[in-house]
Protein backbone atom coordinates (compact mmCIF):
# COMPACT_ATOMS: atom_id res chain seq x y z
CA UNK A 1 76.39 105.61 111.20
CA UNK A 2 77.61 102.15 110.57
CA UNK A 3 77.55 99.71 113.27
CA UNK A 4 81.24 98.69 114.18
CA UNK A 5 81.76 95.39 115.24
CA UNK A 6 84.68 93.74 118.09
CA UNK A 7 84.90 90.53 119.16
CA UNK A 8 84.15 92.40 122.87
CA UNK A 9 81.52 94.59 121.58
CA UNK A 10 79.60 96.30 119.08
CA UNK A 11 78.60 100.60 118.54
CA UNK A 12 77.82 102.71 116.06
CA UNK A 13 80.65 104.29 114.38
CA UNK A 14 80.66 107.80 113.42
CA UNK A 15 81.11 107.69 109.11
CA UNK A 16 83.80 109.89 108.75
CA UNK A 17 85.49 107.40 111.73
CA UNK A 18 88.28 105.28 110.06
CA UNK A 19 89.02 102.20 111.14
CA UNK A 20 93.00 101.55 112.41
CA UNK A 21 92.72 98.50 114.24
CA UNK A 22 96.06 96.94 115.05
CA UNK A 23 96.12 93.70 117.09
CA UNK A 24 99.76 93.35 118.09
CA UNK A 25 101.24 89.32 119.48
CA UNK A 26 104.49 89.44 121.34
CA UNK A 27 106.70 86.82 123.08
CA UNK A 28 107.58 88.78 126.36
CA UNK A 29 106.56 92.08 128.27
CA UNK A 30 109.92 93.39 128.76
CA UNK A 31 112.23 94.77 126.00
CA UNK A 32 112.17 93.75 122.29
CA UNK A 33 110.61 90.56 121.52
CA UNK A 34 112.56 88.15 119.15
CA UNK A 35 109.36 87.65 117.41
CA UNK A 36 105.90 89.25 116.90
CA UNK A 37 103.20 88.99 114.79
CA UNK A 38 100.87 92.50 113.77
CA UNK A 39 97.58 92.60 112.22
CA UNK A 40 96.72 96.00 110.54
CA UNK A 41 94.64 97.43 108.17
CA UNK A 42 93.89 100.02 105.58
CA UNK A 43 91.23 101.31 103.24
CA UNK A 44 91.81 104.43 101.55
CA UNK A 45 93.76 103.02 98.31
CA UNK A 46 93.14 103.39 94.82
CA UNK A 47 95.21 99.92 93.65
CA UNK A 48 92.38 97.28 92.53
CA UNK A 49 94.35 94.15 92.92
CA UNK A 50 96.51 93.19 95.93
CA UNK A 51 99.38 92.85 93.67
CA UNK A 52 99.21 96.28 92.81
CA UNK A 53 98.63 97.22 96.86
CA UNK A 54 102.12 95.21 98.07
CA UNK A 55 104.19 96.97 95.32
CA UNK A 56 103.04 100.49 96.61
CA UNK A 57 103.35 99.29 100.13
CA UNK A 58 106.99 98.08 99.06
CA UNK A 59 107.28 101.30 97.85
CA UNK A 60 106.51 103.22 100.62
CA UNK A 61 108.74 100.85 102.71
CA UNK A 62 111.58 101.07 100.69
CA UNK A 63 111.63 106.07 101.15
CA UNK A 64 110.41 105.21 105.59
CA UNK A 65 112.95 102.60 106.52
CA UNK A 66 116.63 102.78 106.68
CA UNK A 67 118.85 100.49 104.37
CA UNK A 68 115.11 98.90 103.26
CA UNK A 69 116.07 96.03 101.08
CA UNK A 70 113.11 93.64 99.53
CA UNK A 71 113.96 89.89 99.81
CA UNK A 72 111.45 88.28 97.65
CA UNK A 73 107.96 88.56 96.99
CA UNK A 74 105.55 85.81 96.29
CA UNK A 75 102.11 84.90 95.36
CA UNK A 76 99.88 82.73 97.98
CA UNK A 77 96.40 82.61 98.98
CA UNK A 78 94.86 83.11 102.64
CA UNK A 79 91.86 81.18 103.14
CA UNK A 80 91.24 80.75 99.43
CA UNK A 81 91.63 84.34 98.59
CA UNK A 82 94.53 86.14 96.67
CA UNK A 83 97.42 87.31 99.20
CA UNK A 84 100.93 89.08 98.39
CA UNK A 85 103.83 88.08 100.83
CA UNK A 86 106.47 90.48 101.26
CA UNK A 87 109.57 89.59 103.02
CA UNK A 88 112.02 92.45 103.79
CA UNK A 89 115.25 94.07 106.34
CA UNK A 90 115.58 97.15 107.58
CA UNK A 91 118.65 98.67 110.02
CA UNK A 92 116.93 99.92 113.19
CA UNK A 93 119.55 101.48 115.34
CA UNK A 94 122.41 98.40 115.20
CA UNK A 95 119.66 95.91 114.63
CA UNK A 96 118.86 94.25 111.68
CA UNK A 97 115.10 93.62 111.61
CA UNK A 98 113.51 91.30 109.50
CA UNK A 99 110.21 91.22 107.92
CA UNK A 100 107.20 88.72 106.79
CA UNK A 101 104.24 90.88 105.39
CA UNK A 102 101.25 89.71 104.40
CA UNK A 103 98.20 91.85 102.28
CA UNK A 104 94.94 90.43 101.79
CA UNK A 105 92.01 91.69 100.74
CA UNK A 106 88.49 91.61 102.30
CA UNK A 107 85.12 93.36 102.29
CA UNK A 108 85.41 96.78 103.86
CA UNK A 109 81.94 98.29 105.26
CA UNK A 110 81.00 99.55 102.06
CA UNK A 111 80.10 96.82 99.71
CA UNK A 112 82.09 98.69 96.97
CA UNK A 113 85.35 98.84 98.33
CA UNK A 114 88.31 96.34 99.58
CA UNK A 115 90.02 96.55 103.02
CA UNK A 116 93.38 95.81 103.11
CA UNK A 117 94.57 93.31 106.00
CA UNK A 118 98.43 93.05 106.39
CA UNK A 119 99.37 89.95 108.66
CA UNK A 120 103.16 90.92 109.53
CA UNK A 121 105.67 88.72 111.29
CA UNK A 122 108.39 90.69 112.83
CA UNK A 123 112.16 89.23 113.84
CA UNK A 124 114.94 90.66 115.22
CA UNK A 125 117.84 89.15 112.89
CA UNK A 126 117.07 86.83 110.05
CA UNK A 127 113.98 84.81 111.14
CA UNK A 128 114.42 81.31 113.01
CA UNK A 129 112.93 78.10 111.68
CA UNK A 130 110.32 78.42 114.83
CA UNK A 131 109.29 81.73 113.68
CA UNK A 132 108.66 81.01 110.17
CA UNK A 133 106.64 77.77 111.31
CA UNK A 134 105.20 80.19 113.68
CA UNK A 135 103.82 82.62 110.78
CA UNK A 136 103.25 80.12 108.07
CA UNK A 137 101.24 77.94 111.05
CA UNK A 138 98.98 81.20 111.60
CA UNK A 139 98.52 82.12 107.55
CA UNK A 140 97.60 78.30 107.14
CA UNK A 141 94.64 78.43 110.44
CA UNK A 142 93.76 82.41 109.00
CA UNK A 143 89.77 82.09 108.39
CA UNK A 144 88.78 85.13 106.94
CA UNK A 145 85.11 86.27 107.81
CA UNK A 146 84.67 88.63 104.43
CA UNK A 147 86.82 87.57 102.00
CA UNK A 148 87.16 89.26 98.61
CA UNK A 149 85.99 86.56 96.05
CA UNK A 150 88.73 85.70 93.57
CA UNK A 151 86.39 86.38 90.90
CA UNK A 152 85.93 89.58 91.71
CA UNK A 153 89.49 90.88 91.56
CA UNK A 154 89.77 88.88 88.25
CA UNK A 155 86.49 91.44 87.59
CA UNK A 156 88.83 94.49 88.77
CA UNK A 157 91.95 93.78 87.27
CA UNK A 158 90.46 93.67 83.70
């Protein structure tokens, strides 16, 4: 048993237990929001570098969501630590969603191993000026509490 740690509360989680947290922001209750912003995570994946992670994760994006097409993809850092920003649109129903996403890596529970965060910004249409200041705001304040050291994914990736 590891202990498990919220910012409400604390318990001993169960080893085989995997962690799916997803914190979800929204700008109203009722209906589709014209903005959100999700934080997930994941930890069973072989890739070593987050590079490697967002082109899988692009991957998988491109065979789950209908006319998937991949905008760009750039470089950054989060908090000092290597990040991968993808930004993509997708057709659900007769909307065209737009898509910020975000991997970083930081220490998973085991010393060994890398979580994945993904910090994704979610639009209905292309994305206004106040919701890209509204993501890039919340990247630039991110402070992450286990960071992956750069120099060890340098380490990993040779």
């Amino acid at each position: 048993m590891s202990q498990y740690n919220l910012d409400e509360a604390s318990f001993d989680l169960h080893p085989d237990l995997k962690d799916r947290t997803v914190n979800q922001f929204i700008i109203n209750d009722n209906g589709p929001s014209d903005f959100s912003f999700v934080i997930s995570r994941a930890e069973d994946f072989t890739e070593t570098t987050v590079d490697a992670f967002a082109l899988r994760l692009a991957s998988e994006l491109r065979k789950a969501l209908p006319k998937f097409e991949l905008l760009g993809k750039r470089d950054l850092t989060v908090d000092g630590s290597a990040a991968v920003q993808l930004h993509y649109t997708w057709r659900n129903g007769d909307s065209e969603m737009h898509q910020r996403q975000v991997a970083v890596f930081v220490q998973a529970a085991s010393a060994d191993r890398s979580k994945a965060l993904l910090l994704t910004g979610t639009s209905h249409g292309a994305f206004k000026d106040e919701w890209n200041t509204a993501f890039d705001t919340m990247l630039g304040s991110m402070h992450l509490h286990a960071p992956v050291p750069a120099a060890a994914q340098a380490v990993q990736e040779s």
